[in-house]
Protein backbone atom coordinates (compact mmCIF):
# COMPACT_ATOMS: atom_id res chain seq x y z
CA UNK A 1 5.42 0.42 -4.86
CA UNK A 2 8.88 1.06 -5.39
CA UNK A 3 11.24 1.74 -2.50
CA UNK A 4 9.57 0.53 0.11
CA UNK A 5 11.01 -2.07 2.57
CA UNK A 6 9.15 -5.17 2.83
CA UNK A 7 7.28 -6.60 5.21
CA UNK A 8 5.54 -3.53 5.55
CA UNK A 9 1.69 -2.14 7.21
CA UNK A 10 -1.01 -0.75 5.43
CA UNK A 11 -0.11 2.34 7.65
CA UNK A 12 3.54 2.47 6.05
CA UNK A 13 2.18 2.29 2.70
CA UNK A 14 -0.06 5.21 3.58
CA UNK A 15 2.70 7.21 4.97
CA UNK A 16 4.54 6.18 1.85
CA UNK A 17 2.51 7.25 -1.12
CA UNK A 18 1.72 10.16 0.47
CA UNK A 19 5.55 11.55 0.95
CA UNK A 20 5.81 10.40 -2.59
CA UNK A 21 3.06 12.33 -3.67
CA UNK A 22 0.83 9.52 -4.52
CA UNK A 23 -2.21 10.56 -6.20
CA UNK A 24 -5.56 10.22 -4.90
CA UNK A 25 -7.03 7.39 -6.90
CA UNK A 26 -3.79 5.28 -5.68
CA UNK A 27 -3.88 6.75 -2.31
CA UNK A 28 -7.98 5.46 -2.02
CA UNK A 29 -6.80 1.93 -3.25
CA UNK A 30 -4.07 2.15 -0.14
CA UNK A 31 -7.02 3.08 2.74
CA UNK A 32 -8.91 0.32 1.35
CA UNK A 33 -6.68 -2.33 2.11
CA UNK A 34 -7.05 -4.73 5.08
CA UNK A 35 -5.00 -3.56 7.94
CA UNK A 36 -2.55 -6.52 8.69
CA UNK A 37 1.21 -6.96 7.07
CA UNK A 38 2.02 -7.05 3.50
CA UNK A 39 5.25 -9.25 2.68
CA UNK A 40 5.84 -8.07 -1.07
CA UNK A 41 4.39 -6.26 -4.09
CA UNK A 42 2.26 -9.33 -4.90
CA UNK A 43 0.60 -9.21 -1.65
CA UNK A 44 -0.07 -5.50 -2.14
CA UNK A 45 -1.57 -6.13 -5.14
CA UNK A 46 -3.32 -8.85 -4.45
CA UNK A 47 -4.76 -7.06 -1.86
CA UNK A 48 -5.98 -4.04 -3.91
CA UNK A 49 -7.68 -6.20 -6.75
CA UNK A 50 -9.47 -7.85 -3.74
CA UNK A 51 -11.26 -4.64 -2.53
């Protein structure tokens, strides 16, 4: 996701997306995540492909 500041909570990512107008589908993926700390992209990514 681009523009956010890293390390960053699945609750920031939420918050995020959603003032960025995220759409759902990506905004599903984002709710699904573990809750924890995410130090990059790859983690975030990572992350998704793992739910």
């Amino acid at each position: 996701m681009s523009g956010v500041d890293y390390p960053v909570t699945k609750e920031q990512l939420l918050e995020h997306a959603k003032s960025h107008k995220a759409d759902e589908k990506a905004m599903e993926a984002l709710r699904q995540l573990p809750e924890g700390t995410f130090d990059g992209p790859n983690a975030v990514s990572k992350a998704v492909a793992r739910t």
